[in-house]
N, C-alpha and C. Protein backbone atom coordinates (compact mmCIF):
# COMPACT_ATOMS: atom_id res chain seq x y z
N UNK A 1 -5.01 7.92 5.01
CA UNK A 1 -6.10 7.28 5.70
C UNK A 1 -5.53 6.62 6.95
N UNK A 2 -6.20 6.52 7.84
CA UNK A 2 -5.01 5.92 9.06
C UNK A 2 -5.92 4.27 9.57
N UNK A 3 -6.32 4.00 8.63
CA UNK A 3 -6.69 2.54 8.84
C UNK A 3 -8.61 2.67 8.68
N UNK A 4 -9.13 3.37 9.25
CA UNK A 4 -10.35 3.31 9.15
C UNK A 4 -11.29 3.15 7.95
N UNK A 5 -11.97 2.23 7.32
CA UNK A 5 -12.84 2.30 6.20
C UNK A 5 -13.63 3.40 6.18
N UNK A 6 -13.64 3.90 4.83
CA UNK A 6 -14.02 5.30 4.17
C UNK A 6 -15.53 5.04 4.14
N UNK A 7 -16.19 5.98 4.39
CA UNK A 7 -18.32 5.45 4.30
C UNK A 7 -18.46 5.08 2.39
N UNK A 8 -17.47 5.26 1.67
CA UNK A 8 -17.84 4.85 0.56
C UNK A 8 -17.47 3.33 0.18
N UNK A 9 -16.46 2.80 1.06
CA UNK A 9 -16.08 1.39 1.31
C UNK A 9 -17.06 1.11 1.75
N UNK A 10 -17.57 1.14 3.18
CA UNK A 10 -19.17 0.57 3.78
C UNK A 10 -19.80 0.47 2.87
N UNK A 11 -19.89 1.56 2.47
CA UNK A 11 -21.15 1.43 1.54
C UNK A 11 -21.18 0.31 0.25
N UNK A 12 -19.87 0.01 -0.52
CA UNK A 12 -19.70 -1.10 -1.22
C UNK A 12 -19.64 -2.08 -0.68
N UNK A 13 -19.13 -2.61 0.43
CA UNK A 13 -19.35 -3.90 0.63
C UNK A 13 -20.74 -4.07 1.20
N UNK A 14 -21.89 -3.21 1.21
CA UNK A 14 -23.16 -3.40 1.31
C UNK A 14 -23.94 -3.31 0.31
N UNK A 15 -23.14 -3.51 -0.85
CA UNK A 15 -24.04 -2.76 -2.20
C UNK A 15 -24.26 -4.46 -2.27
N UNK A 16 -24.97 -4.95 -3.60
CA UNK A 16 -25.63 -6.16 -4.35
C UNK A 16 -24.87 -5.87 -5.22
N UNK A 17 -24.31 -6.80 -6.36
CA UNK A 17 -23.96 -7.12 -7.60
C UNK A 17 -24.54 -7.80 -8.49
N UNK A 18 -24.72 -7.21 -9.88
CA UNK A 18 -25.55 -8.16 -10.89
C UNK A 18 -24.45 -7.79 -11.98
N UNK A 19 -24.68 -9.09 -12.49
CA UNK A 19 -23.88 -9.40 -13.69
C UNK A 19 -24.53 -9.17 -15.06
N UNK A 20 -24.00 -8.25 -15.70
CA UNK A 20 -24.63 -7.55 -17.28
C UNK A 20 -24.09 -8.42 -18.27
N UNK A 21 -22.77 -8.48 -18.32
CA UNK A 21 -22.20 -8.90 -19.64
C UNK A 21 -20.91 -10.44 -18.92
N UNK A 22 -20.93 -11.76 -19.77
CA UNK A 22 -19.90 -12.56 -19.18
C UNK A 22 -18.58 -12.25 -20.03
N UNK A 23 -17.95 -11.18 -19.93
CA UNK A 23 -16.91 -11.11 -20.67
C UNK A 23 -15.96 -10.91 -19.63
N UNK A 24 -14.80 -11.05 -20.19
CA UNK A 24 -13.33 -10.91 -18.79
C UNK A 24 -12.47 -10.55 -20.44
N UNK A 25 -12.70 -10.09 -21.17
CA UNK A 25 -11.37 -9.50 -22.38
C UNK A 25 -11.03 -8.46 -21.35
N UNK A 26 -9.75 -8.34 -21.10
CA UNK A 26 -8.63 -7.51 -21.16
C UNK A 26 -8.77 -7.64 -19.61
N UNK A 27 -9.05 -8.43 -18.47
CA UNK A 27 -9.28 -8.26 -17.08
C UNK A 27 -8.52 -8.60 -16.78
N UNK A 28 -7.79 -9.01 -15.03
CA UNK A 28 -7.28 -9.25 -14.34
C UNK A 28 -7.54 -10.49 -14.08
N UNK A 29 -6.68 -11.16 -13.16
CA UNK A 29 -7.25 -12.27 -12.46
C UNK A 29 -8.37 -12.47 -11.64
N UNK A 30 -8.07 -11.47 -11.24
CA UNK A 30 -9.01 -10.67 -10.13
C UNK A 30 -10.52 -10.95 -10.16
N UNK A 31 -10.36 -10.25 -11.51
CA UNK A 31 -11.64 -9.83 -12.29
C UNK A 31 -12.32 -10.99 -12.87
N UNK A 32 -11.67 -11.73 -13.99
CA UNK A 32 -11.94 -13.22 -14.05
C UNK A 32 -13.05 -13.81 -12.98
N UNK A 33 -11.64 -14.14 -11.89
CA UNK A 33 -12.36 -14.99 -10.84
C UNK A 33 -14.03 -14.50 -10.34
N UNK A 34 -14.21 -13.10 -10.19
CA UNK A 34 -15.55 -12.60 -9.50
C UNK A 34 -16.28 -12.82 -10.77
N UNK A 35 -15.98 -12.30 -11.71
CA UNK A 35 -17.02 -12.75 -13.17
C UNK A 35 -17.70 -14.28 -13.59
N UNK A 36 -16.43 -15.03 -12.96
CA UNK A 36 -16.96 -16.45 -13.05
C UNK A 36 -17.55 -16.92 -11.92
N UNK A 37 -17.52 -15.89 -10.83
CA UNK A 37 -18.40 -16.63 -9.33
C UNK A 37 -19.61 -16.14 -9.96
N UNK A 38 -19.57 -15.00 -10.33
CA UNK A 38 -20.77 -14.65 -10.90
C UNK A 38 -21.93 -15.25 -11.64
N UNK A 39 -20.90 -15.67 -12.67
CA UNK A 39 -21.88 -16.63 -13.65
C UNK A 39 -22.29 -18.14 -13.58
N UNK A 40 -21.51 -18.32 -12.49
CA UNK A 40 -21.80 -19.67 -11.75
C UNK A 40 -23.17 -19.39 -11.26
N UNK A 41 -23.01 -18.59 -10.25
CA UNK A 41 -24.75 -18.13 -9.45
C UNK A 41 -25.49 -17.49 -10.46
N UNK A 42 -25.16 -17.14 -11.35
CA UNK A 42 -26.30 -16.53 -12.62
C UNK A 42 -26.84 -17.55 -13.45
N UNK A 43 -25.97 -18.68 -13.80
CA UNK A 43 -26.24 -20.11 -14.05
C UNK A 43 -27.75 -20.66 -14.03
N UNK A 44 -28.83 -20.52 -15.24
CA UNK A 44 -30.03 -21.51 -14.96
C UNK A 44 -31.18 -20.15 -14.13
N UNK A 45 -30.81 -19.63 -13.47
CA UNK A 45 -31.61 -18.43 -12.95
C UNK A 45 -31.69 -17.19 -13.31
N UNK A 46 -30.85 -16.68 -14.34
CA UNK A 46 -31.49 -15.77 -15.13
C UNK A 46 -30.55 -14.69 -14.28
N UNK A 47 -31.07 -13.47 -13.73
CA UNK A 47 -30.14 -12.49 -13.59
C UNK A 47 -30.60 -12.34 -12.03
N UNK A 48 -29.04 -13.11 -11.50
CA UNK A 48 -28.96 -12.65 -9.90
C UNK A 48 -28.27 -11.98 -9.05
N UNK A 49 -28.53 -11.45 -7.94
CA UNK A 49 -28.28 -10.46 -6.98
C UNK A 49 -27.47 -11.22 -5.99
N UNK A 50 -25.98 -10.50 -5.82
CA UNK A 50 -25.34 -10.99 -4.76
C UNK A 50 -24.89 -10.28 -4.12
N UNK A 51 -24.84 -9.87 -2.63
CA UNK A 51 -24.19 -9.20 -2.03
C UNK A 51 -22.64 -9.27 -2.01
N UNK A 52 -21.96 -8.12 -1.97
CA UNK A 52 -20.66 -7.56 -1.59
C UNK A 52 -19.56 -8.41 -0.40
N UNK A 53 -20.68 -8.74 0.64
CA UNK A 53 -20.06 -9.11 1.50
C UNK A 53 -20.52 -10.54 1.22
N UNK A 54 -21.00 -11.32 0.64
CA UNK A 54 -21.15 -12.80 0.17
C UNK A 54 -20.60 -13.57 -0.10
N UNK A 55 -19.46 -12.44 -1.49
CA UNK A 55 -18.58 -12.60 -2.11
C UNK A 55 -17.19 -12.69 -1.47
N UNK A 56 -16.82 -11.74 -0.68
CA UNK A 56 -15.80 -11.60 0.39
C UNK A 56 -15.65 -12.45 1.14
N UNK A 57 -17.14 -13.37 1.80
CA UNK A 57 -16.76 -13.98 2.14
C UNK A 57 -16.56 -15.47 1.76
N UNK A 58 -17.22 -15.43 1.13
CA UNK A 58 -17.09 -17.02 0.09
C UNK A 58 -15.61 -17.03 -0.39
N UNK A 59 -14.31 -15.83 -1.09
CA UNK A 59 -13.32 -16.06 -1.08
C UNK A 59 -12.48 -15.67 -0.03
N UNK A 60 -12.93 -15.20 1.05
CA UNK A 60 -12.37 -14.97 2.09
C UNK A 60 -11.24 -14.20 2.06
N UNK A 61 -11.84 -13.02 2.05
CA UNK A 61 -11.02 -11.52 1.66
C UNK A 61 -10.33 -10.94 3.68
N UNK A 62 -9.29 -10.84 3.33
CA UNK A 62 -8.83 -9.71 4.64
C UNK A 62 -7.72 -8.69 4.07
N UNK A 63 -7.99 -7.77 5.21
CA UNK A 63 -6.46 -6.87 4.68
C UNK A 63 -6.54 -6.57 3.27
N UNK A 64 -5.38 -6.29 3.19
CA UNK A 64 -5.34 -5.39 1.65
C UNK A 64 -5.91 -6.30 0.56
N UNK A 65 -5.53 -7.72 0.78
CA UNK A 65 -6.62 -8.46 -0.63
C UNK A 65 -8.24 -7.75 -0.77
N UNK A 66 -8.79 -7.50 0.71
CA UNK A 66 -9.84 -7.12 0.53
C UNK A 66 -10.38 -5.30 -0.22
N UNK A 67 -9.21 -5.04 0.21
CA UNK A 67 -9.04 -3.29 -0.65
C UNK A 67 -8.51 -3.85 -2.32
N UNK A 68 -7.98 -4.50 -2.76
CA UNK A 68 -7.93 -5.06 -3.80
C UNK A 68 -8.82 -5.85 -4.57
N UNK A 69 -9.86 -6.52 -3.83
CA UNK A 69 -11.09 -7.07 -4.52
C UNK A 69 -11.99 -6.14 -4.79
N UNK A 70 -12.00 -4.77 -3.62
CA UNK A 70 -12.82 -3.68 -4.19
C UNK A 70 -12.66 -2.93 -5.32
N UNK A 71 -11.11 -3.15 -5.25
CA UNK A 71 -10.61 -1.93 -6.26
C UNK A 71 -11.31 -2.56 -7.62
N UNK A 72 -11.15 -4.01 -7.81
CA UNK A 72 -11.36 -5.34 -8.80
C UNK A 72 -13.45 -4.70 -9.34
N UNK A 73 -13.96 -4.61 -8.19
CA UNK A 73 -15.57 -4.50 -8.45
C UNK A 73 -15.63 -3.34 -8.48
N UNK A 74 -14.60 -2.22 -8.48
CA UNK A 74 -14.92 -0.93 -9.17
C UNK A 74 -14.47 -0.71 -10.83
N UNK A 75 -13.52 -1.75 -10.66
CA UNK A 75 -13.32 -1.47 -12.47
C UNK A 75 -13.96 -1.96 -12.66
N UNK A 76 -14.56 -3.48 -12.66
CA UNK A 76 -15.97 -3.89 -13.48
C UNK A 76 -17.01 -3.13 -13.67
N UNK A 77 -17.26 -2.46 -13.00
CA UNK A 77 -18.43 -1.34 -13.11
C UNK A 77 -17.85 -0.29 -14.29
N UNK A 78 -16.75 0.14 -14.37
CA UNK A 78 -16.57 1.09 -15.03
C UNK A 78 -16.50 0.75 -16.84
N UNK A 79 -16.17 -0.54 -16.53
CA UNK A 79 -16.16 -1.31 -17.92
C UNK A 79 -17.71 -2.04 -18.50
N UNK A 80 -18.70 -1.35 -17.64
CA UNK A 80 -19.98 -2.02 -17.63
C UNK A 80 -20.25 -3.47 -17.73
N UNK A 81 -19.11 -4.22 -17.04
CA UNK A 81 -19.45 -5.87 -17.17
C UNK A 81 -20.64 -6.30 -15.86
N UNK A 82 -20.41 -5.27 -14.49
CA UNK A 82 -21.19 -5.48 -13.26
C UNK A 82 -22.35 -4.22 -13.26
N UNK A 83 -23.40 -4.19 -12.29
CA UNK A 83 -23.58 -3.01 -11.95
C UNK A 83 -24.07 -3.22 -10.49
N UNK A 84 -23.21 -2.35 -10.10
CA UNK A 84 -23.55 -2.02 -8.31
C UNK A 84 -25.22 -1.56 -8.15
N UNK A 85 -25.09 -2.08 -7.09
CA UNK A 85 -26.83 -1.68 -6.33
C UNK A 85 -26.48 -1.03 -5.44
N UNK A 86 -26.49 -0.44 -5.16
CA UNK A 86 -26.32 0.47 -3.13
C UNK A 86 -28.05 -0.07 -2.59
N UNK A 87 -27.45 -0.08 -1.23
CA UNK A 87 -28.65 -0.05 -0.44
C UNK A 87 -29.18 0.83 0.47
């Protein structure tokens, strides 16, 4: 890749996130941390929608942390704890 974001990157950091399940067994730190931003804003309101880039920027992602937080919200999906929205 010679630096340029892939249209399937765009496209995730434009997707929404909702939180299915509050579990973090067997996760990362990584993973943890977004699960518990999560359930902080899921907190009292029932099941909410956060954008991609919300998140990024509330922990203030650059550079490869930020290819690493993606990598982080693609395994949650695969472990069905998140589920992506595309827009």
């Amino acid at each position: 890749m010679t630096g340029r974001e892939t249209s399937e990157t765009r496209r995730l950091v434009r997707a929404i996130v909702v939180l299915i399940r509050n579990t973090t067994w067997k996760c990362g730190r990584l993973e943890r941390l977004i699960v518990s931003y999560l359930n902080k804003k899921a907190r009292g309101f029932g099941k909410t929608q956060i954008g991609v880039s919300d998140i990024i920027q509330n922990f203030e992602l650059t550079g490869k942390r930020k290819n690493e937080f993606l990598d982080a919200i693609r395994r949650l999906e695969r472990r069905n704890i998140i589920r992506i929205l595309s827009l």
